[in-house]
PDB file of N, CA and C in Angstrom:
ATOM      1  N   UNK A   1      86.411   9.197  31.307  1.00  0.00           N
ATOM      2  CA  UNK A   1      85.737  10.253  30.577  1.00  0.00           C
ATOM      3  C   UNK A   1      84.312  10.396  31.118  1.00  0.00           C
ATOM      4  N   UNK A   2      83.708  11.788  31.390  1.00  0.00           N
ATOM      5  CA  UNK A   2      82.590  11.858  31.764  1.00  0.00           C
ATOM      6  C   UNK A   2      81.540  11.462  30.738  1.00  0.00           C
ATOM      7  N   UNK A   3      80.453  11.148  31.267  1.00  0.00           N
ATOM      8  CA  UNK A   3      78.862  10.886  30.708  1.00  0.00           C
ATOM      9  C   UNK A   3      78.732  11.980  29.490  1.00  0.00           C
ATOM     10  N   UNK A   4      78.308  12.014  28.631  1.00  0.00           N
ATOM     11  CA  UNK A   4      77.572  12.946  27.566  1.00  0.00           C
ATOM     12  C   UNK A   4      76.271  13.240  28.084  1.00  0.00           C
ATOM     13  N   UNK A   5      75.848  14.374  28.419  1.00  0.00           N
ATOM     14  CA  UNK A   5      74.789  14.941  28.957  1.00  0.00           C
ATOM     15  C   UNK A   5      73.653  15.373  27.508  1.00  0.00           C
ATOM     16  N   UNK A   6      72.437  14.732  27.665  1.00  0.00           N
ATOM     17  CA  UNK A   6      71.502  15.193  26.442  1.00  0.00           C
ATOM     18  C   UNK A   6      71.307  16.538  26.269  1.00  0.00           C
ATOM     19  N   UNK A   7      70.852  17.377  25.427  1.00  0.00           N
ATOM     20  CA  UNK A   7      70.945  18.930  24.868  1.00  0.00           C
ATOM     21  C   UNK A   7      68.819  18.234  25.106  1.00  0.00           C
ATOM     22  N   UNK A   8      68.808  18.946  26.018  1.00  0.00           N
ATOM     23  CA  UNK A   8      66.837  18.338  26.046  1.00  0.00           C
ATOM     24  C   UNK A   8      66.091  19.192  25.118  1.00  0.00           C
ATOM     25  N   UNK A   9      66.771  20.554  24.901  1.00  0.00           N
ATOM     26  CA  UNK A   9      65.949  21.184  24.106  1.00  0.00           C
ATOM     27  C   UNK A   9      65.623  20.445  22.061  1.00  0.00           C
ATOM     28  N   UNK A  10      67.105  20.020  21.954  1.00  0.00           N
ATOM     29  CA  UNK A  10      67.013  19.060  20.894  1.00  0.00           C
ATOM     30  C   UNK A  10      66.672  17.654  21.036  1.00  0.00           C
ATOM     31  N   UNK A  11      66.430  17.098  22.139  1.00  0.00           N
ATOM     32  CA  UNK A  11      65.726  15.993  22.431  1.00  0.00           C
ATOM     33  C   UNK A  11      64.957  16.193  22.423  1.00  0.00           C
ATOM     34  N   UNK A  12      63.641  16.792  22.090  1.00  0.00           N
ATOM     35  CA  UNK A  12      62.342  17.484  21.862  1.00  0.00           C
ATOM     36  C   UNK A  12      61.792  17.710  20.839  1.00  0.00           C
ATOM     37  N   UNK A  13      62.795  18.329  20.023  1.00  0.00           N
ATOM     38  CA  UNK A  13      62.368  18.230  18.623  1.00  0.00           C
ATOM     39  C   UNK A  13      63.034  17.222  17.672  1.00  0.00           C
ATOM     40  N   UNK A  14      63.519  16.610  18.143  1.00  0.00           N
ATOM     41  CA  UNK A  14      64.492  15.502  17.457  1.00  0.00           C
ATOM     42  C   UNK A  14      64.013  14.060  17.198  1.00  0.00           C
ATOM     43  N   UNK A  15      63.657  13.114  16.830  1.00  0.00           N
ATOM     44  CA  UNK A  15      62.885  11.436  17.511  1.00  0.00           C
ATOM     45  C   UNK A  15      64.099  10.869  16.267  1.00  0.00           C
ATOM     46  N   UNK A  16      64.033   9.430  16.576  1.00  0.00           N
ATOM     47  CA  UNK A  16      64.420   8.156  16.148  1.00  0.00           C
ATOM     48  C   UNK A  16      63.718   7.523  15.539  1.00  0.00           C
ATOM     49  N   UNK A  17      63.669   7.473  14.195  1.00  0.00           N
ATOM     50  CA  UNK A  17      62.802   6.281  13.551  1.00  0.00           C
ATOM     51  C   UNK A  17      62.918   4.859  13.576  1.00  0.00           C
ATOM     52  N   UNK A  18      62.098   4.278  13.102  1.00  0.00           N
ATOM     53  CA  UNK A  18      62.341   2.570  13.104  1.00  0.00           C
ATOM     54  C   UNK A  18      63.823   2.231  12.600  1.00  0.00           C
ATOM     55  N   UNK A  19      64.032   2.947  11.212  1.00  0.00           N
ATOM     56  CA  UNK A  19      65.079   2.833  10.695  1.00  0.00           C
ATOM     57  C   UNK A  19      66.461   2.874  11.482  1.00  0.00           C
ATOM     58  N   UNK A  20      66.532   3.637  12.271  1.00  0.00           N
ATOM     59  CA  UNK A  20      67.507   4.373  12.953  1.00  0.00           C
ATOM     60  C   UNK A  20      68.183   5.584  12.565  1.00  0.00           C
ATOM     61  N   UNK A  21      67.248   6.282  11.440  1.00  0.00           N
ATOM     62  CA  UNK A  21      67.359   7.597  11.137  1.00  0.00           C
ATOM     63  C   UNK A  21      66.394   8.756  11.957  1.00  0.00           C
ATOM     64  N   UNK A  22      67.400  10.137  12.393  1.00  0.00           N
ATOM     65  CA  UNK A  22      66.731  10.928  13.012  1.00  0.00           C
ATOM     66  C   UNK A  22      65.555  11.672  12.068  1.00  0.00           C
ATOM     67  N   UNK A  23      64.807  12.165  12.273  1.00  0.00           N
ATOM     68  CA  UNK A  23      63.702  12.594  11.990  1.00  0.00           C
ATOM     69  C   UNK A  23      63.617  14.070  12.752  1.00  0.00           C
ATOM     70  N   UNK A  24      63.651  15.378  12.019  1.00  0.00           N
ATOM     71  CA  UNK A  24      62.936  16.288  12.360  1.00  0.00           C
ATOM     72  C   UNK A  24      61.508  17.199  11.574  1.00  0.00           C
ATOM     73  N   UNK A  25      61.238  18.431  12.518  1.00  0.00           N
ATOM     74  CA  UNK A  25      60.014  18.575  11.524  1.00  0.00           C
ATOM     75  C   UNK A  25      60.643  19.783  10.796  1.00  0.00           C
ATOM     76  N   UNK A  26      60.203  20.465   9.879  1.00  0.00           N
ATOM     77  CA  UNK A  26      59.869  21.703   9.110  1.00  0.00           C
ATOM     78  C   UNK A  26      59.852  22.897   9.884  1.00  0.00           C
ATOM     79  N   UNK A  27      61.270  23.944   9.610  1.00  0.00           N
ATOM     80  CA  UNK A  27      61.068  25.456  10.339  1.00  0.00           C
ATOM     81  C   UNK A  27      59.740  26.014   9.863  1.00  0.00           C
ATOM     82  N   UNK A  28      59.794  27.252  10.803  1.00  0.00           N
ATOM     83  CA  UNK A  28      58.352  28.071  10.293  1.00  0.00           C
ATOM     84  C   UNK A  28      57.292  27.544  10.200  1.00  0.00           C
ATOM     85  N   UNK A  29      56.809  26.505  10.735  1.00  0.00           N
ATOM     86  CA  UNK A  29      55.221  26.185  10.580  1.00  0.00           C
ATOM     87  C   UNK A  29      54.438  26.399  11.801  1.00  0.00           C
ATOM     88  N   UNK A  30      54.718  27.247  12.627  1.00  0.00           N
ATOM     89  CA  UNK A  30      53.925  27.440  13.680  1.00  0.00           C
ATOM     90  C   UNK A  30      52.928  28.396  13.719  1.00  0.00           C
ATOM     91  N   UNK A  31      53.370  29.538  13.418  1.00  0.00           N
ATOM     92  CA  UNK A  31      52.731  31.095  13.596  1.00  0.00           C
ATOM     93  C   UNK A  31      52.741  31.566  12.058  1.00  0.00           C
ATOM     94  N   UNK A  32      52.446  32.532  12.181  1.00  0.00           N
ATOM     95  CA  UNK A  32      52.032  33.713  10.774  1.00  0.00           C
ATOM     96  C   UNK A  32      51.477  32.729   9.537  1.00  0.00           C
ATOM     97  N   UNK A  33      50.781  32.205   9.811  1.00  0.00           N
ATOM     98  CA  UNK A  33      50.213  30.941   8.372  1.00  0.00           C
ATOM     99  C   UNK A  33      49.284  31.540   7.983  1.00  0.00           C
ATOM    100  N   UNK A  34      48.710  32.800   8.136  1.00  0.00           N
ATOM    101  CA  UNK A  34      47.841  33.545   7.297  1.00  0.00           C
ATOM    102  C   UNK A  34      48.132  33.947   5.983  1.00  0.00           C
ATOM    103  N   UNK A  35      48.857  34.588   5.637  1.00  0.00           N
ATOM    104  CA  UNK A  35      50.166  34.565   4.267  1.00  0.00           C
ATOM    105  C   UNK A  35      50.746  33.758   3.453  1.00  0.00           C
ATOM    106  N   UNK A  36      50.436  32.319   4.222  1.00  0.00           N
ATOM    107  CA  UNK A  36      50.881  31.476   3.160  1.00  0.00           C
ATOM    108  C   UNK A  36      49.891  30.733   2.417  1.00  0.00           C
ATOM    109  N   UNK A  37      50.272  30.276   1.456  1.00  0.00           N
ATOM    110  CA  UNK A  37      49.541  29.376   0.698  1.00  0.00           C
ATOM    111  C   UNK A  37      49.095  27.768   1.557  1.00  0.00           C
ATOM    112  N   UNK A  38      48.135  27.006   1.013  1.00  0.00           N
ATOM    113  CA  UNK A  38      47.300  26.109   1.580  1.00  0.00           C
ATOM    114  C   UNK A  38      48.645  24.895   1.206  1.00  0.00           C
ATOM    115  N   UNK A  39      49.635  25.211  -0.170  1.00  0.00           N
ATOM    116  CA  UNK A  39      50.371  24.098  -0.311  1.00  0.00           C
ATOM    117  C   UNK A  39      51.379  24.429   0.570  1.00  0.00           C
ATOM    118  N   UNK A  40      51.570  25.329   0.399  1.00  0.00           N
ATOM    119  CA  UNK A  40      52.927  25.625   1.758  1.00  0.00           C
ATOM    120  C   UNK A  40      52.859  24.965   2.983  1.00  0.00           C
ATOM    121  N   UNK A  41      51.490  25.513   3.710  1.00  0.00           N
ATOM    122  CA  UNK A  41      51.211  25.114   4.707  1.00  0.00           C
ATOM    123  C   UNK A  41      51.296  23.650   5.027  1.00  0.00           C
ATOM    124  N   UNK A  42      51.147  23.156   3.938  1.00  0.00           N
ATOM    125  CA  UNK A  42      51.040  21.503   3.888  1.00  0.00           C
ATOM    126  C   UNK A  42      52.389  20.011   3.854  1.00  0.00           C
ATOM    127  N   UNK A  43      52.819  21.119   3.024  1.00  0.00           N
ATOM    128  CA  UNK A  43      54.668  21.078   2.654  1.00  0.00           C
ATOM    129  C   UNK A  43      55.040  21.311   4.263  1.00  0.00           C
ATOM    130  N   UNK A  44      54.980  22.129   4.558  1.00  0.00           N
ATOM    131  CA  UNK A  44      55.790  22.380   6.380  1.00  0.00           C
ATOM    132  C   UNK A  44      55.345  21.390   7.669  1.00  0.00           C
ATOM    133  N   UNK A  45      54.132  20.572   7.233  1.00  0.00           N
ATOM    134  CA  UNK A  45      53.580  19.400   8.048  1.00  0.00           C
ATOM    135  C   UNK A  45      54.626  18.147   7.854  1.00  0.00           C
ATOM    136  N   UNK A  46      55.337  18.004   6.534  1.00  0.00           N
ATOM    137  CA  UNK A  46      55.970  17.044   6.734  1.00  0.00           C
ATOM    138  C   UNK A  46      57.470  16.678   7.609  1.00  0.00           C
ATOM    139  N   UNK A  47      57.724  15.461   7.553  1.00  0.00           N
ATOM    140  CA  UNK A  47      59.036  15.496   9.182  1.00  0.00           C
ATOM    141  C   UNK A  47      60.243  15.294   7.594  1.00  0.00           C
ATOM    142  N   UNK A  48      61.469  15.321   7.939  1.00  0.00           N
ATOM    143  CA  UNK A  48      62.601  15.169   6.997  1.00  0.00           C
ATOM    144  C   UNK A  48      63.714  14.250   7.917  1.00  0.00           C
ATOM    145  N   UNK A  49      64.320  13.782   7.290  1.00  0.00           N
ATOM    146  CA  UNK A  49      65.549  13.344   7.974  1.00  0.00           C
ATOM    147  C   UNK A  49      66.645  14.101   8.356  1.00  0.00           C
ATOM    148  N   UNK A  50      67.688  14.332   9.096  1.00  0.00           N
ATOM    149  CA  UNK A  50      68.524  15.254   9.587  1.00  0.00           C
ATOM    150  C   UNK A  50      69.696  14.875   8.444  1.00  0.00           C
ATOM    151  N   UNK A  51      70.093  16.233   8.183  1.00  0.00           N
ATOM    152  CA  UNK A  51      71.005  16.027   6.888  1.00  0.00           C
ATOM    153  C   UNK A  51      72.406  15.688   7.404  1.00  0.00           C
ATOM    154  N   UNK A  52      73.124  14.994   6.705  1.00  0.00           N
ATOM    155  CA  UNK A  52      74.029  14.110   7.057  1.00  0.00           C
ATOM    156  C   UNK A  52      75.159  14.917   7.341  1.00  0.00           C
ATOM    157  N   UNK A  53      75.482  16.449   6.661  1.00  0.00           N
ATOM    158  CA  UNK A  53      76.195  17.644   7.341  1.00  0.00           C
ATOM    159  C   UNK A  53      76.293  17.769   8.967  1.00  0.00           C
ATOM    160  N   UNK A  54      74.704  17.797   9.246  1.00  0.00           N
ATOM    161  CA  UNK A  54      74.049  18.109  10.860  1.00  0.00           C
ATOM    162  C   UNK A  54      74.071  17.195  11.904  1.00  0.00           C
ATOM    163  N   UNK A  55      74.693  15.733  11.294  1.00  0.00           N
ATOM    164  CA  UNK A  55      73.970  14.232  12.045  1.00  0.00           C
ATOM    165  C   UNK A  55      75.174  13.961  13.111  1.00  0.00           C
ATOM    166  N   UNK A  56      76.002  14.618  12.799  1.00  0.00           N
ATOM    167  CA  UNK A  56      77.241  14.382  14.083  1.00  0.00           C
ATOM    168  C   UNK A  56      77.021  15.401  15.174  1.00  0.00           C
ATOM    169  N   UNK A  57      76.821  16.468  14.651  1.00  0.00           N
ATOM    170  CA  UNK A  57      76.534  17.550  15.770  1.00  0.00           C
ATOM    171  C   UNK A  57      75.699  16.948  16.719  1.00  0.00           C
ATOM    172  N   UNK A  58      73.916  16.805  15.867  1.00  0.00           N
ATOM    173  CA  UNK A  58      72.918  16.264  16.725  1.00  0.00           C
ATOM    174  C   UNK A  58      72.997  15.341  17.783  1.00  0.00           C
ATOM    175  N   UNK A  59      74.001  13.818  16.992  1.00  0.00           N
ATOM    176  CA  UNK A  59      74.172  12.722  17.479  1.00  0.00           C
ATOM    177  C   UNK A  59      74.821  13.223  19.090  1.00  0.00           C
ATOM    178  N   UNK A  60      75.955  14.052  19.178  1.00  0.00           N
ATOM    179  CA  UNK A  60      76.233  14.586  20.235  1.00  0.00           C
ATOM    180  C   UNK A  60      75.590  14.832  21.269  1.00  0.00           C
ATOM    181  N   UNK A  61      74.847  15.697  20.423  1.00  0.00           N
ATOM    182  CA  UNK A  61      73.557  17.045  21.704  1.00  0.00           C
ATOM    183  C   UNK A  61      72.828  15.581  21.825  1.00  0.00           C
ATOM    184  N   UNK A  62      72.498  15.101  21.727  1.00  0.00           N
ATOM    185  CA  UNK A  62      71.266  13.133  21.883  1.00  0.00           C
ATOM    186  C   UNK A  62      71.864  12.599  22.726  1.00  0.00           C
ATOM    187  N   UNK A  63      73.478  12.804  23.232  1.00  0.00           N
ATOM    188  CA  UNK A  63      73.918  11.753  23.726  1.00  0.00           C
ATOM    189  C   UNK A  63      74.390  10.434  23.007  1.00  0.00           C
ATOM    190  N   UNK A  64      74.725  10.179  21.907  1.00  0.00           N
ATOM    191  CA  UNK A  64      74.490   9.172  21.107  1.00  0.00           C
ATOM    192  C   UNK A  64      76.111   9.245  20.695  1.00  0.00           C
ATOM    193  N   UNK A  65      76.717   8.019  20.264  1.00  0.00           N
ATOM    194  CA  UNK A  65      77.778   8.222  20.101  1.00  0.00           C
ATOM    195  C   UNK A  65      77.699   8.021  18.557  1.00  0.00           C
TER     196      UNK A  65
END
């Protein structure tokens, strides 16, 4: 069976915690933050864990078995 090739674009936004849970950040926090509120803005700084629906897909695109 061939190698699993990494998806780099999700290796980028994706990391590994100590735990061995993936970690991503918050859609929408880049641009148009003029409109939002100061808590919003603040709320979208934080990272989340990859929901356990999404964690096989990801694990894939990572290379990860």
């Amino acid at each position: 069976m061939p190698k699993l090739k990494t998806h780099k674009a999700t290796a980028k936004r994706i990391k590994r915690r100590g735990s061995g849970l993936l970690k991503r950040k918050k859609a929408y926090g880049t641009h148009k933050l003029g409109k939002r509120s100061t808590k919003r803005k603040r709320e979208l700084r934080k990272n989340l864990p990859v929901v356990a629906a999404n964690l096989e897909n990801v694990r894939r695109s990572l290379g990860m078995k």
